[in-house]
N, C-alpha and C. Protein backbone atom coordinates (compact mmCIF):
# COMPACT_ATOMS: atom_id res chain seq x y z
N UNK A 1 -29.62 -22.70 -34.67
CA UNK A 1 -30.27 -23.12 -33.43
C UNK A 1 -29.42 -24.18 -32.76
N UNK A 2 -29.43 -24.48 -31.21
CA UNK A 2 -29.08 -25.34 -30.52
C UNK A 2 -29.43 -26.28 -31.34
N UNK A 3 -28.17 -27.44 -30.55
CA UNK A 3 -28.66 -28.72 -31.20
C UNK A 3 -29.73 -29.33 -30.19
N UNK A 4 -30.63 -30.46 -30.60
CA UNK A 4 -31.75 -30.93 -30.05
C UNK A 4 -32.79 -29.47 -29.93
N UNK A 5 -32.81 -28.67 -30.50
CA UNK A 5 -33.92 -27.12 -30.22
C UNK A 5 -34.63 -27.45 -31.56
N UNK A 6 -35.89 -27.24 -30.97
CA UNK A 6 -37.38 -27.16 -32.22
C UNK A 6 -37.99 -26.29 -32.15
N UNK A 7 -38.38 -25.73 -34.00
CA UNK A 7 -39.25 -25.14 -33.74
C UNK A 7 -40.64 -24.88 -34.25
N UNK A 8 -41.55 -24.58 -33.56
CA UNK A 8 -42.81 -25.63 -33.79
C UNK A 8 -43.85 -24.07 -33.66
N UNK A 9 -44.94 -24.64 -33.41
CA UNK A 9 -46.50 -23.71 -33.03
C UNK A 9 -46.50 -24.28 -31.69
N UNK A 10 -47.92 -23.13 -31.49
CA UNK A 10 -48.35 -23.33 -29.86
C UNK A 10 -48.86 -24.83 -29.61
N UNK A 11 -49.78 -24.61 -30.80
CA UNK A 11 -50.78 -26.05 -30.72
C UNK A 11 -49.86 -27.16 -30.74
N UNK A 12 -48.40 -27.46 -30.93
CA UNK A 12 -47.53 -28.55 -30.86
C UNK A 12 -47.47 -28.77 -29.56
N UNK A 13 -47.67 -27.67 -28.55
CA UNK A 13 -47.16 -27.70 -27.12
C UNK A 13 -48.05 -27.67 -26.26
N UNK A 14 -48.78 -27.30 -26.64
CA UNK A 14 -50.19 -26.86 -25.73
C UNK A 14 -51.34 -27.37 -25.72
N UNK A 15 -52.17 -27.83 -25.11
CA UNK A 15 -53.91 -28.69 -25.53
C UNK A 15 -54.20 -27.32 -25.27
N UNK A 16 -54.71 -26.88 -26.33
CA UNK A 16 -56.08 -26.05 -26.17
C UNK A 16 -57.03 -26.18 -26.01
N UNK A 17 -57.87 -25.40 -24.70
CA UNK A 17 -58.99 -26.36 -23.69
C UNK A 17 -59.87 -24.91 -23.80
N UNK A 18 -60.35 -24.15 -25.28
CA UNK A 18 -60.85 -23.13 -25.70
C UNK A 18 -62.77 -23.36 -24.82
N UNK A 19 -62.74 -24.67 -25.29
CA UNK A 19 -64.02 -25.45 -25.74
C UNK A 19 -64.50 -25.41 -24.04
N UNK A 20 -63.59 -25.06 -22.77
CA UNK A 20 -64.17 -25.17 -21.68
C UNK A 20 -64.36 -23.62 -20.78
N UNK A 21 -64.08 -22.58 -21.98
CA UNK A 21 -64.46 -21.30 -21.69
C UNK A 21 -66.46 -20.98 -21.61
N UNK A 22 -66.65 -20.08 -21.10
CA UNK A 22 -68.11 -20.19 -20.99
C UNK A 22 -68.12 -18.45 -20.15
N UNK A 23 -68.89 -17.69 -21.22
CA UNK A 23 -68.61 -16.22 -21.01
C UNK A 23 -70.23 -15.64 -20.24
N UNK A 24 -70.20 -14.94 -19.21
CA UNK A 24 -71.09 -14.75 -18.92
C UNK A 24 -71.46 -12.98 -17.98
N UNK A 25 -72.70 -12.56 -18.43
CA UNK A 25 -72.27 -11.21 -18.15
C UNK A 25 -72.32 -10.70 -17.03
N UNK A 26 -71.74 -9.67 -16.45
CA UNK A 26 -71.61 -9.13 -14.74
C UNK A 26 -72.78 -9.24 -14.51
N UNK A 27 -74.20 -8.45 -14.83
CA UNK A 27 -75.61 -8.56 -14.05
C UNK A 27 -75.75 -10.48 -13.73
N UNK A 28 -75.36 -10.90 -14.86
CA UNK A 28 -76.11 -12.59 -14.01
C UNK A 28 -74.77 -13.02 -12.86
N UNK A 29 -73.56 -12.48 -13.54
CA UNK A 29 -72.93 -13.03 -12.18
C UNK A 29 -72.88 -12.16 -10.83
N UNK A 30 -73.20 -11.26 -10.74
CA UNK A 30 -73.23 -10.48 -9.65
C UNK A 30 -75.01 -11.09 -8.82
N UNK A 31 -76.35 -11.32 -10.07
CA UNK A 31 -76.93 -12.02 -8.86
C UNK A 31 -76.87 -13.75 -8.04
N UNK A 32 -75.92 -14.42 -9.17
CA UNK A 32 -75.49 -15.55 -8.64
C UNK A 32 -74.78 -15.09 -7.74
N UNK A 33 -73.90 -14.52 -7.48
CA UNK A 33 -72.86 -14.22 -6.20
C UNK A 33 -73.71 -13.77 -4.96
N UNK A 34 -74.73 -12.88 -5.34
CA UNK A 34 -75.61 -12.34 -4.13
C UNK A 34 -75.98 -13.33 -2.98
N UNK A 35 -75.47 -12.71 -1.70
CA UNK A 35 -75.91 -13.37 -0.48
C UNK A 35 -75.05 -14.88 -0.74
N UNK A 36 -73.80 -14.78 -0.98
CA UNK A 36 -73.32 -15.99 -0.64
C UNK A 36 -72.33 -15.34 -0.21
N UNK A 37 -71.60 -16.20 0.94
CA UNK A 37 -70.39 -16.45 1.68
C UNK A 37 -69.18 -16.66 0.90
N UNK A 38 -68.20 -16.34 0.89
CA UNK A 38 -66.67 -16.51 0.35
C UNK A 38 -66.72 -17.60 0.02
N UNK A 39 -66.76 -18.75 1.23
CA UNK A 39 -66.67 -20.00 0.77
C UNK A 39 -67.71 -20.92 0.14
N UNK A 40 -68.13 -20.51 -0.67
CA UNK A 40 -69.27 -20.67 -1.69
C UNK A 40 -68.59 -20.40 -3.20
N UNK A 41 -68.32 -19.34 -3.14
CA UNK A 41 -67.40 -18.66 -4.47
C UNK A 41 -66.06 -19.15 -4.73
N UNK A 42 -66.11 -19.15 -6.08
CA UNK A 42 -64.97 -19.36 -6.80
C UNK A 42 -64.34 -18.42 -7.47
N UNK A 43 -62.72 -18.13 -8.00
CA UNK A 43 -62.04 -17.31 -8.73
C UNK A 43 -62.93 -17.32 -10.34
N UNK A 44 -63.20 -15.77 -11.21
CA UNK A 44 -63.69 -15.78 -12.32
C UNK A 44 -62.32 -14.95 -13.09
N UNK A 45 -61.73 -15.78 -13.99
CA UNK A 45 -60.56 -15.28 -14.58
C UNK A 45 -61.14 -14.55 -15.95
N UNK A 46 -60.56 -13.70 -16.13
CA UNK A 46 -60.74 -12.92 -17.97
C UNK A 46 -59.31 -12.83 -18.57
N UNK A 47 -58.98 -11.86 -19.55
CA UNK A 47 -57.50 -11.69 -20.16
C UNK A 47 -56.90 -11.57 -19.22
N UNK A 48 -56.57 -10.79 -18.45
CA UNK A 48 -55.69 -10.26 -17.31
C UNK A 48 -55.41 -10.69 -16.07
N UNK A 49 -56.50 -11.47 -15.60
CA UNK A 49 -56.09 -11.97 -14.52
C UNK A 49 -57.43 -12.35 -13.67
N UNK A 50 -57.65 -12.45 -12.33
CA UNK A 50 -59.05 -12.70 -11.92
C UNK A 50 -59.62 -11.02 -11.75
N UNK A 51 -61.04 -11.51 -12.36
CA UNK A 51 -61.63 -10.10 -12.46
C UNK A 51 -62.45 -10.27 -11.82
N UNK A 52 -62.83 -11.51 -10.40
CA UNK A 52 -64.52 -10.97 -10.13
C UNK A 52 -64.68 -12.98 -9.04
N UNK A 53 -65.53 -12.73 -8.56
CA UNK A 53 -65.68 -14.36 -8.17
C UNK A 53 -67.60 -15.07 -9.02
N UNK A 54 -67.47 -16.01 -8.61
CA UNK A 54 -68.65 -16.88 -9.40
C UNK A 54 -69.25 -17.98 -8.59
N UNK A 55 -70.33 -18.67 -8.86
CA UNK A 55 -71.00 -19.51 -7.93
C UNK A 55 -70.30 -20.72 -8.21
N UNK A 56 -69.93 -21.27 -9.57
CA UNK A 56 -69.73 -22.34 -9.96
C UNK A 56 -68.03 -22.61 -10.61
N UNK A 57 -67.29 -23.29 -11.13
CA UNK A 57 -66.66 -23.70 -11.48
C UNK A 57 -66.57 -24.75 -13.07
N UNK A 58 -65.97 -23.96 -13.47
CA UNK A 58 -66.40 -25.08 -15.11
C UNK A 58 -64.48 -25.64 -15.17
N UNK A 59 -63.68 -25.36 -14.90
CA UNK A 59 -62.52 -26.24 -14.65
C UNK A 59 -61.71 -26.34 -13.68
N UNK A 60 -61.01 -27.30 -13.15
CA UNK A 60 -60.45 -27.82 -12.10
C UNK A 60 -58.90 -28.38 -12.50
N UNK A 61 -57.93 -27.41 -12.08
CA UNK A 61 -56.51 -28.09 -12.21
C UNK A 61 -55.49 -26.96 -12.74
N UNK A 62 -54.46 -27.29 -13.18
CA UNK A 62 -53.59 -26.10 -13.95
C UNK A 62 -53.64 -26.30 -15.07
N UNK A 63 -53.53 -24.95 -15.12
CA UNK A 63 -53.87 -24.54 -16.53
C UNK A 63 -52.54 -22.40 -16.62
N UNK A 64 -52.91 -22.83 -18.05
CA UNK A 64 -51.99 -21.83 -18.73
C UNK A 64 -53.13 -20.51 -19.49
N UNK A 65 -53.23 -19.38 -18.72
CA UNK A 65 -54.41 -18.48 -19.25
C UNK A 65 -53.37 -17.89 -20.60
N UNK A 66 -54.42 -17.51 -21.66
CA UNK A 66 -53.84 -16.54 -22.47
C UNK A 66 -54.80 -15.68 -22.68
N UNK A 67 -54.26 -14.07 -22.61
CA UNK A 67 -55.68 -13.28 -23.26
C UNK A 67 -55.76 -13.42 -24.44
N UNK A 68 -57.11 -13.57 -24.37
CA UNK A 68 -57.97 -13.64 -26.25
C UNK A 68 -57.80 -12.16 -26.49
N UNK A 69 -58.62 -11.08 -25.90
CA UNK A 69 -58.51 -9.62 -25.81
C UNK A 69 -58.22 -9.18 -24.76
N UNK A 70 -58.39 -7.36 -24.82
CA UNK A 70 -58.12 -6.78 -23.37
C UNK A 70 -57.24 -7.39 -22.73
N UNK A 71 -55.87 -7.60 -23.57
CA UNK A 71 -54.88 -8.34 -23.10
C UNK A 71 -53.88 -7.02 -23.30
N UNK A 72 -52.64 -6.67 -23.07
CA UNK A 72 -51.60 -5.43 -23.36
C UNK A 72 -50.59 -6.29 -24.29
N UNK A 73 -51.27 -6.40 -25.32
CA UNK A 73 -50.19 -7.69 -26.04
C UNK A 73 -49.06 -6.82 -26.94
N UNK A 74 -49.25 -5.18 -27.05
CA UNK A 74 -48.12 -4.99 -27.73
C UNK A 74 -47.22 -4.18 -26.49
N UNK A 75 -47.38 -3.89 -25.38
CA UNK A 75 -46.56 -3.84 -23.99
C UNK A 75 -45.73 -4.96 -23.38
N UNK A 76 -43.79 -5.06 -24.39
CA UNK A 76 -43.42 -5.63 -24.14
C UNK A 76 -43.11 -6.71 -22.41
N UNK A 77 -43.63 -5.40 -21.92
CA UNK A 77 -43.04 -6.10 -20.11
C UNK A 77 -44.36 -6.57 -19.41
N UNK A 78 -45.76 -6.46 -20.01
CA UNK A 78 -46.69 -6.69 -19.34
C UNK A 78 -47.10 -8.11 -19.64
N UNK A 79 -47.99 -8.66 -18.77
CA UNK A 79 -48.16 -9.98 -18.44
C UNK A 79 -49.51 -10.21 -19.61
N UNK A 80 -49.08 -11.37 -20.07
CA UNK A 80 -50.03 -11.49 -21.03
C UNK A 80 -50.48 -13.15 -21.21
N UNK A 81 -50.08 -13.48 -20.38
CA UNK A 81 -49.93 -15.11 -19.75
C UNK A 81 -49.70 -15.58 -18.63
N UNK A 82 -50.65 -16.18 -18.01
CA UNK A 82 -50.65 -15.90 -16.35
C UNK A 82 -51.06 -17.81 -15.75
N UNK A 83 -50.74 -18.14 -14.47
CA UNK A 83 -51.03 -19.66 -14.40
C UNK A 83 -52.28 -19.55 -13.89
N UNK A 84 -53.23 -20.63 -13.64
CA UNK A 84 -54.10 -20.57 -12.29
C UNK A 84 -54.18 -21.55 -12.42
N UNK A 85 -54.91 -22.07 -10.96
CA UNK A 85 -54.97 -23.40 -9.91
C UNK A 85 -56.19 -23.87 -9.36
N UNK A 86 -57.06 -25.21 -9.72
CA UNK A 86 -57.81 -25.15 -8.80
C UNK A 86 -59.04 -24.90 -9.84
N UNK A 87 -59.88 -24.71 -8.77
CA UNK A 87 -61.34 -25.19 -9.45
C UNK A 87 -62.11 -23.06 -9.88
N UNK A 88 -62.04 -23.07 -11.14
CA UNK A 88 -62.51 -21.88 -11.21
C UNK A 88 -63.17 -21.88 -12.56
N UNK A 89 -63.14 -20.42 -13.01
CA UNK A 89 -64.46 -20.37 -13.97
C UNK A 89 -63.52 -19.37 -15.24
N UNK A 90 -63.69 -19.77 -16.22
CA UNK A 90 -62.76 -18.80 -17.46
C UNK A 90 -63.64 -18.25 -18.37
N UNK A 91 -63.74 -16.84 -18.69
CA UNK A 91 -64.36 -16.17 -19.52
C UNK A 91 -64.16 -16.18 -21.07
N UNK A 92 -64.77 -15.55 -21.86
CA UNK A 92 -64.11 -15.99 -23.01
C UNK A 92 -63.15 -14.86 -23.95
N UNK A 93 -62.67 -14.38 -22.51
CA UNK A 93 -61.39 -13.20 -22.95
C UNK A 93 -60.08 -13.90 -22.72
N UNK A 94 -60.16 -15.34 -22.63
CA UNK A 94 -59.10 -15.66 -22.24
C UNK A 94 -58.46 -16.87 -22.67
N UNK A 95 -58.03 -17.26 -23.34
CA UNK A 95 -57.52 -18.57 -23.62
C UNK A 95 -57.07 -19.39 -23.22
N UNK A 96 -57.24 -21.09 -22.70
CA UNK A 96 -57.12 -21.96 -22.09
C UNK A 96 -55.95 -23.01 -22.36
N UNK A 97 -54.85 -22.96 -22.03
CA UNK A 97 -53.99 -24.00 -22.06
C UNK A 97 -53.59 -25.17 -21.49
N UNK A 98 -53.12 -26.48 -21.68
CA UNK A 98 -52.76 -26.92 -20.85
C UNK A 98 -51.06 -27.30 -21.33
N UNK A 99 -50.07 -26.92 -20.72
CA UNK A 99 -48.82 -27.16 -21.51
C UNK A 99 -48.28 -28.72 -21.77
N UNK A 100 -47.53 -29.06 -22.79
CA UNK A 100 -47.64 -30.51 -23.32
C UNK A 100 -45.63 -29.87 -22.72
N UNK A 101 -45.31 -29.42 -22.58
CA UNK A 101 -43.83 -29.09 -22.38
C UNK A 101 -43.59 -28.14 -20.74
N UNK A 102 -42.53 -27.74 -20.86
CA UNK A 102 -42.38 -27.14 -18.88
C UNK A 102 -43.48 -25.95 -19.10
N UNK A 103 -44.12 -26.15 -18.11
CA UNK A 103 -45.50 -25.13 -17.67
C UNK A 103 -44.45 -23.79 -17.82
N UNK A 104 -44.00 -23.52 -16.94
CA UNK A 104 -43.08 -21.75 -16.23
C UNK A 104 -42.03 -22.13 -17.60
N UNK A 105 -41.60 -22.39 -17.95
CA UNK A 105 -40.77 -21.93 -19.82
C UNK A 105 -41.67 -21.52 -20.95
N UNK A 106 -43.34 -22.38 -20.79
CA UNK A 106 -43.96 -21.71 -21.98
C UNK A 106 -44.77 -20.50 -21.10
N UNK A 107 -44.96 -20.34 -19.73
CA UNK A 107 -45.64 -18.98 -19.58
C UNK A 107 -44.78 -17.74 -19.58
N UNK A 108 -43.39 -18.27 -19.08
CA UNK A 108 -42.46 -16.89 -19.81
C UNK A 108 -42.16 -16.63 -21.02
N UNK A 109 -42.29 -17.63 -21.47
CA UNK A 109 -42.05 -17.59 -23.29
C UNK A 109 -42.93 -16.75 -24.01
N UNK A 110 -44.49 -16.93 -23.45
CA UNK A 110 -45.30 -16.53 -24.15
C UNK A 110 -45.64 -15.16 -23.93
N UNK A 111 -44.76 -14.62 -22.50
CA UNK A 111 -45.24 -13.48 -21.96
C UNK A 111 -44.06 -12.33 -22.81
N UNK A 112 -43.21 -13.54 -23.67
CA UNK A 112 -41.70 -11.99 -24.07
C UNK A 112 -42.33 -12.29 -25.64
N UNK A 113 -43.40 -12.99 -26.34
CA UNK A 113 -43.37 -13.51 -27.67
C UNK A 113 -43.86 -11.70 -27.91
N UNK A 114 -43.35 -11.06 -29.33
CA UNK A 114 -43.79 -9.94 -30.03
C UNK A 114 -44.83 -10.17 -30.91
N UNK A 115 -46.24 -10.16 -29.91
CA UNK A 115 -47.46 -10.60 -30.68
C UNK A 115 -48.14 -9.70 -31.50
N UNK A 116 -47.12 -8.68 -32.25
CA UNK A 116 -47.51 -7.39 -33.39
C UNK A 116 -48.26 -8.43 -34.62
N UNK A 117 -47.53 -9.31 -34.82
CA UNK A 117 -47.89 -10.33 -36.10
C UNK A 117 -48.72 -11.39 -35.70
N UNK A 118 -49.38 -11.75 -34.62
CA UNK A 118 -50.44 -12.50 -34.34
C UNK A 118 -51.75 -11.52 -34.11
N UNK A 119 -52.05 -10.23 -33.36
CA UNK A 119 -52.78 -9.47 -32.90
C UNK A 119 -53.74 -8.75 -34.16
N UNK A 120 -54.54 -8.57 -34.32
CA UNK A 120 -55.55 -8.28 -34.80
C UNK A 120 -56.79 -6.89 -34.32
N UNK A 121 -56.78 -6.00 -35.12
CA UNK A 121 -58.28 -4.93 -34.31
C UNK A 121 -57.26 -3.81 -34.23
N UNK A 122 -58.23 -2.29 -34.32
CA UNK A 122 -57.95 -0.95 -34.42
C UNK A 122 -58.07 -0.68 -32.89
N UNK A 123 -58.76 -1.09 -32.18
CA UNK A 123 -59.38 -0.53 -30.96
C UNK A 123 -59.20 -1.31 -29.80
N UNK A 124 -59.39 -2.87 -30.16
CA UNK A 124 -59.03 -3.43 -28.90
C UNK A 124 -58.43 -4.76 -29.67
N UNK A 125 -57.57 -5.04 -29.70
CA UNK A 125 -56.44 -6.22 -29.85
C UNK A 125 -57.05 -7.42 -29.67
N UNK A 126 -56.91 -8.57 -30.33
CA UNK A 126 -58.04 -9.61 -30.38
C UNK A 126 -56.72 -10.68 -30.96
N UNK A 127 -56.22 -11.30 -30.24
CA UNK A 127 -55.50 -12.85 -30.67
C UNK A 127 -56.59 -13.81 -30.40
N UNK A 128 -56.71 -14.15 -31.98
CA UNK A 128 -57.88 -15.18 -32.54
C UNK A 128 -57.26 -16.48 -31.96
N UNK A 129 -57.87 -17.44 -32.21
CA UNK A 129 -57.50 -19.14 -31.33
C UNK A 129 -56.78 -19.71 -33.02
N UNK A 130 -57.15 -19.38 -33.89
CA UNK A 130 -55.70 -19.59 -34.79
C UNK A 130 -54.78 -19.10 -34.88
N UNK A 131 -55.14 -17.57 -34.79
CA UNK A 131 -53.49 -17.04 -35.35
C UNK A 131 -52.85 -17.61 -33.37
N UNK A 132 -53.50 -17.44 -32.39
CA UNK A 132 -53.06 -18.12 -31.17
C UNK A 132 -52.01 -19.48 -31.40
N UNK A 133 -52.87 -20.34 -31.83
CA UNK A 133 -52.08 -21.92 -32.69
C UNK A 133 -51.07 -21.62 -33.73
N UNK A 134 -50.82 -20.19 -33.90
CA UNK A 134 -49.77 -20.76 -35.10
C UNK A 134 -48.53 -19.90 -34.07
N UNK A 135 -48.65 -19.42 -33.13
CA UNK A 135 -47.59 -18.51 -32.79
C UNK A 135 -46.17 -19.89 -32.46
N UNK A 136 -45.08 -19.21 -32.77
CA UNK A 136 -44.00 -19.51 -33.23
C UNK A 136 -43.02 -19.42 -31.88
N UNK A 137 -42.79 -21.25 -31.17
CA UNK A 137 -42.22 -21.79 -30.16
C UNK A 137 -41.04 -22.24 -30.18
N UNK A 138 -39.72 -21.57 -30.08
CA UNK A 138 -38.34 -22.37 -29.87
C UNK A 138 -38.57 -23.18 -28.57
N UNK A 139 -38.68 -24.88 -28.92
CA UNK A 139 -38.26 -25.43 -27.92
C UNK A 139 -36.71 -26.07 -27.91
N UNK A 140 -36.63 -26.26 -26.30
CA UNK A 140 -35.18 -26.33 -26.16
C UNK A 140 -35.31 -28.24 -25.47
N UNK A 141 -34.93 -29.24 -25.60
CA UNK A 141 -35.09 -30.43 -24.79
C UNK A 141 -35.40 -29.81 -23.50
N UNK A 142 -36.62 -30.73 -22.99
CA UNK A 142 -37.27 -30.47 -21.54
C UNK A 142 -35.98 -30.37 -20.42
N UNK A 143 -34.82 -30.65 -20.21
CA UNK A 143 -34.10 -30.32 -19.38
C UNK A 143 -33.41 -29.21 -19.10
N UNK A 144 -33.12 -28.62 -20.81
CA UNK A 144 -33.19 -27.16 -21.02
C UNK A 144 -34.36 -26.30 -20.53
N UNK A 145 -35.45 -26.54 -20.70
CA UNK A 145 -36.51 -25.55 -20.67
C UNK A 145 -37.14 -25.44 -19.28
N UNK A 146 -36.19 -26.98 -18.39
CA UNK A 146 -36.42 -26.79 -17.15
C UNK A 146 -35.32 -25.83 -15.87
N UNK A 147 -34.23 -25.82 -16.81
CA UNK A 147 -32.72 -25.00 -16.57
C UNK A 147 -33.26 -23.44 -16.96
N UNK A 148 -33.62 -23.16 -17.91
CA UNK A 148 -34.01 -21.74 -18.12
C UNK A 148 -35.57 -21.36 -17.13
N UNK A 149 -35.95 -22.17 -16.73
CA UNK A 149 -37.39 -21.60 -15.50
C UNK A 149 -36.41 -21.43 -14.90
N UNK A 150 -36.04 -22.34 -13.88
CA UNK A 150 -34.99 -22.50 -12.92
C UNK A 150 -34.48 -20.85 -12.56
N UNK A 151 -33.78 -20.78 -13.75
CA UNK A 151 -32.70 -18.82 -14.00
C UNK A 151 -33.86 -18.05 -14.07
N UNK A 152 -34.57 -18.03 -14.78
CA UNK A 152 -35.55 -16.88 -14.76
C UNK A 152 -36.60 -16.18 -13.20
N UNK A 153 -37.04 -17.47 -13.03
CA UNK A 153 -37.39 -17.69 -11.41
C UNK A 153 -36.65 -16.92 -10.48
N UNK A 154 -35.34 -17.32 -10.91
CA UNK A 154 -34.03 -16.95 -9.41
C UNK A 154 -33.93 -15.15 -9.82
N UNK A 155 -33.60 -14.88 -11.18
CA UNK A 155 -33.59 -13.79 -11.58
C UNK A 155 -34.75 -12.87 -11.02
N UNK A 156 -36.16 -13.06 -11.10
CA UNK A 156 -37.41 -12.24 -10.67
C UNK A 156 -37.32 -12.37 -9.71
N UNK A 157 -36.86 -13.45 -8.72
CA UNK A 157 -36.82 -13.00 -7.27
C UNK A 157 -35.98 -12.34 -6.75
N UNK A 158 -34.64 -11.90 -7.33
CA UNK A 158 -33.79 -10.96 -7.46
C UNK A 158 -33.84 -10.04 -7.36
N UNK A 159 -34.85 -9.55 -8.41
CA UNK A 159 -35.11 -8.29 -9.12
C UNK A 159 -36.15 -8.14 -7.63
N UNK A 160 -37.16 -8.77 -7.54
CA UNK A 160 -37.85 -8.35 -6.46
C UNK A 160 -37.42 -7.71 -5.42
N UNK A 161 -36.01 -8.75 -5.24
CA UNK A 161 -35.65 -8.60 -3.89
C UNK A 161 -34.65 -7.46 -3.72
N UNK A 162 -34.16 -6.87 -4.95
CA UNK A 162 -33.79 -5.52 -4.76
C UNK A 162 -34.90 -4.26 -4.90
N UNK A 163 -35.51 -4.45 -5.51
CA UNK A 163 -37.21 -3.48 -5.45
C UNK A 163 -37.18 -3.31 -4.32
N UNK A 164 -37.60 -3.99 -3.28
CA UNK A 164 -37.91 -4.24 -1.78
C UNK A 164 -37.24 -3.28 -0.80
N UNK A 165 -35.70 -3.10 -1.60
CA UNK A 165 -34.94 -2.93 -0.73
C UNK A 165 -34.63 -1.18 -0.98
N UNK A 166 -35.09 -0.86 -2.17
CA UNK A 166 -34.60 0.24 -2.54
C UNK A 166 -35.67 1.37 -1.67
């Protein structure tokens, strides 16, 4: 390994903010949502991404989602770690981070990790909030890990920006 490179668990890097998930089912949130205006509602995030809006808000700020389930965790290229912003509501398909190291180095990190050896279930894939804490983090000194967002960033907008064009 590089010199100054560690390597650690999630829970070294991450506050896990599990404890501010709060799962609740479509019939009650669909009649809380009833007859309200957009700007009333808030984003309702699950594994994947926002699945739905909500009356209320149980956290406020950035944060680092991980799917618990119903995540594509053995689909190397799919997103399996996503940011959000702001005052919204997290289900309990999803795991709550807050990064203790560069935000965009541990959400790409976590999105290329081969979670065959953390993942769990015949039918639907279930990364538990331990085997979650033990998954296995090369960190690089924060100036490194702010140099590799940096490239990766420039790279996807690249890649975009030839998509676009083709």
């Amino acid at each position: 390994m590089p010199e100054g490179w560690a390597v650690c668990c999630l829970e070294n890097v991450a506050k896990v903010l599990d404890n501010l998930r709060k799962p609740i089912n479509s019939n009650e949130r669909n009649s809380r949502i009833a007859n309200k205006h957009e700007n009333e509602l808030f984003p309702y995030y699950g594994a994947t991404g926002q699945v739905g809006f909500i009356d209320d808000y149980l956290v406020d700020g950035t944060f680092l989602l991980l799917g618990e389930d119903g995540a594509p965790f053995l689909d190397k290229y799919a997103i399996k770690s996503y940011p959000i912003k702001g005052k919204c509501w997290v289900n309990n398909h999803a795991h709550i981070l807050e990064p203790q190291c560069d935000f965009d180095y541990l959400m790409y990190y976590l999105n290329h990790v081969d979670y065959k050896d953390y993942v769990n279930g015949s039918t639907r894939l279930k990364l538990t909030q331990s085997d979650m804490r033990s998954i296995i983090i090369l960190l690089p000194p924060l100036t490194e890990q702010k140099r590799i967002s940096v490239k990766v960033k420039y790279l996807f907008r690249l890649l975009d920006s030839i998509a676009c064009n083709l």
